[in-house]
Protein backbone atom coordinates (compact mmCIF):
# COMPACT_ATOMS: atom_id res chain seq x y z
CA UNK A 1 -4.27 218.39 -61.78
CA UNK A 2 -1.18 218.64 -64.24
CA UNK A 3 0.66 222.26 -64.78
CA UNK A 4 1.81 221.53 -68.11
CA UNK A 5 4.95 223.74 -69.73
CA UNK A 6 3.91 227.10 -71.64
CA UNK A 7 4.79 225.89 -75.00
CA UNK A 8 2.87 222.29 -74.35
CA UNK A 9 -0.28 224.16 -72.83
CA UNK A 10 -0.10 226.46 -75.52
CA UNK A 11 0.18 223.77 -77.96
CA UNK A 12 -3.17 221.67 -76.40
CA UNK A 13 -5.09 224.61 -76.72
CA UNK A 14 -4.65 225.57 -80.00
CA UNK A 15 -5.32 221.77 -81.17
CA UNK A 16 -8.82 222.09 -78.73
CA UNK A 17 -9.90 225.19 -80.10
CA UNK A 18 -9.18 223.27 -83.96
CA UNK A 19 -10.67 220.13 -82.63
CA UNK A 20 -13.83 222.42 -81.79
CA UNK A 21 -13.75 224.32 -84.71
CA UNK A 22 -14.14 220.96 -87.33
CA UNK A 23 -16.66 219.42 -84.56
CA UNK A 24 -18.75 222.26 -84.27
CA UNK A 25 -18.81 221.44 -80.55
CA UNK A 26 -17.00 223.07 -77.69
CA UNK A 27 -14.96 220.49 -75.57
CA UNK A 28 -17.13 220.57 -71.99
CA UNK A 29 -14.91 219.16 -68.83
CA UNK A 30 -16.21 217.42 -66.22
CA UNK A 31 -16.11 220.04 -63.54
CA UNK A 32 -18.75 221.88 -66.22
CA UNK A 33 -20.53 218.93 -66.86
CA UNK A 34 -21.45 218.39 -63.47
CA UNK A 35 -22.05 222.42 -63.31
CA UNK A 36 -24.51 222.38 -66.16
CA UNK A 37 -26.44 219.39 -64.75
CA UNK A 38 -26.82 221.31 -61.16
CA UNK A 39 -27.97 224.19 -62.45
CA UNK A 40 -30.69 222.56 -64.70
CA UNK A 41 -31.68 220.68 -61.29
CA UNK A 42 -31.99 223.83 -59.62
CA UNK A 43 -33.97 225.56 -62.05
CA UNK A 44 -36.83 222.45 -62.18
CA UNK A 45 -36.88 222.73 -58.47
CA UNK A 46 -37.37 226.50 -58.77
CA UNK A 47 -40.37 225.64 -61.38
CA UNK A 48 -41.59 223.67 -59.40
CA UNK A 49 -41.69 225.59 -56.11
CA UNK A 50 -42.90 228.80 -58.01
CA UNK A 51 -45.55 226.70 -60.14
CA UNK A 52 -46.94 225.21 -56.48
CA UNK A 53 -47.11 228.26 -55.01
CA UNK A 54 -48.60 230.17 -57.87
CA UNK A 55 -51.10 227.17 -57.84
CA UNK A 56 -52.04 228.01 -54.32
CA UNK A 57 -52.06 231.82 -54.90
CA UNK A 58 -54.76 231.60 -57.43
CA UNK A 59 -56.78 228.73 -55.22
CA UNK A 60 -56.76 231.59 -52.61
CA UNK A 61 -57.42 234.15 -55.15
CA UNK A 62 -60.51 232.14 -56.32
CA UNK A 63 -61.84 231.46 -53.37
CA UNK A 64 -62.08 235.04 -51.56
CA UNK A 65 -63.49 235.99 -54.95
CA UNK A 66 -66.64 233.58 -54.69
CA UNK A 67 -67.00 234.65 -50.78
CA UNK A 68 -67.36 238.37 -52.06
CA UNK A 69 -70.09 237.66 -54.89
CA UNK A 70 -67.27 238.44 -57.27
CA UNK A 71 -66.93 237.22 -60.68
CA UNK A 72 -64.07 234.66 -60.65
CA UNK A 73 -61.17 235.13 -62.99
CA UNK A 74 -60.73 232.55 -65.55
CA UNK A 75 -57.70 230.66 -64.12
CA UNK A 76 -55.74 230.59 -67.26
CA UNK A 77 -55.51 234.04 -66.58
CA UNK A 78 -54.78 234.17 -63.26
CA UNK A 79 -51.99 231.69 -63.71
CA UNK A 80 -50.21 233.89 -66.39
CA UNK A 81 -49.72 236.42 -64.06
CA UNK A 82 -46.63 237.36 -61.79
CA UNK A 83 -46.30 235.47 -58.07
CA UNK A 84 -45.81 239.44 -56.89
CA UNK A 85 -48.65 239.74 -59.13
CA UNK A 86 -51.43 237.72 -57.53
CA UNK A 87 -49.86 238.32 -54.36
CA UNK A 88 -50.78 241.75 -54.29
CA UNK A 89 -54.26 240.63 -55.61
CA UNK A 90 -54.60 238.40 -52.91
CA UNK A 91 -53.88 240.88 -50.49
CA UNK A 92 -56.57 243.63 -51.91
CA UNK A 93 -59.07 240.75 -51.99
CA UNK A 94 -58.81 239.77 -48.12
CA UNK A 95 -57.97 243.69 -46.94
CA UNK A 96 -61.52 244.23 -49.28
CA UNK A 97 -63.47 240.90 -47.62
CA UNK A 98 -61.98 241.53 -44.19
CA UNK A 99 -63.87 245.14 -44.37
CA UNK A 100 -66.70 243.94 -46.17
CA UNK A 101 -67.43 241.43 -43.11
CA UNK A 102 -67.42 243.97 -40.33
CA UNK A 103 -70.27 246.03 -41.78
C-alpha cells in the first residue's frame, strides 16, 4: 500500500468524493468488494440452514400432532413462525404426547 503526502491524499479524496457525487455511485475497493460478496455468502448459507431446520421443525411439529388426534396446523402457518417459535411448540407437543402415552 502507498502513504501518499497530506496535500496529495487530500487532493484524491476530494476528486473521489466529486467523482461520486456526478456518478451517483460511491467508489467500492477491492478489500470491500470481496467484503460485500462474503457477507451475502454467509447470509444464503444462514437461509439456508435456518430454512432446513425450520423445515424439519414443522415435519416434527406435524407429525406428533397426527399421533395425538390433533388437528394439524396448516403448514403455511407453521412455517411463518419463529425457529424459537416452533421449537417451543415442539417441545409442549412431545412433553403433552410423552404424558398422554403413560396413561
Amino acid at each position: 500500500m502507498m502513504d501518499l503526502p497530506t496535500d496529495i491524499a487530500l487532493q484524491f479524496e476530494n476528486e473521489l468524493l466529486t467523482f461520486e457525487r456526478e456518478k451517483q455511485m460511491p467508489y467500492i475497493t477491492s478489500i470491500e468488494r470481496h467484503g460485500i460478496e462474503r457477507g451475502i455468502e454467509q447470509g444464503i448459507e444462514q437461509g439456508i440452514e435456518q430454512g432446513i431446520e425450520r423445515g424439519e421443525l414443522v415435519g416434527q411439529i406435524r407429525v406428533y400432532q397426527r399421533l395425538s388426534g390433533q388437528q394439524e396446523q396448516p403448514r403455511e402457518q407453521l412455517i411463518s413462525q419463529t425457529v424459537e417459535a416452533l421449537q417451543t411448540q415442539l417441545i409442549q407437543l412431545q412433553q403433552s404426547f410423552d404424558s398422554s402415552d403413560k396413561n
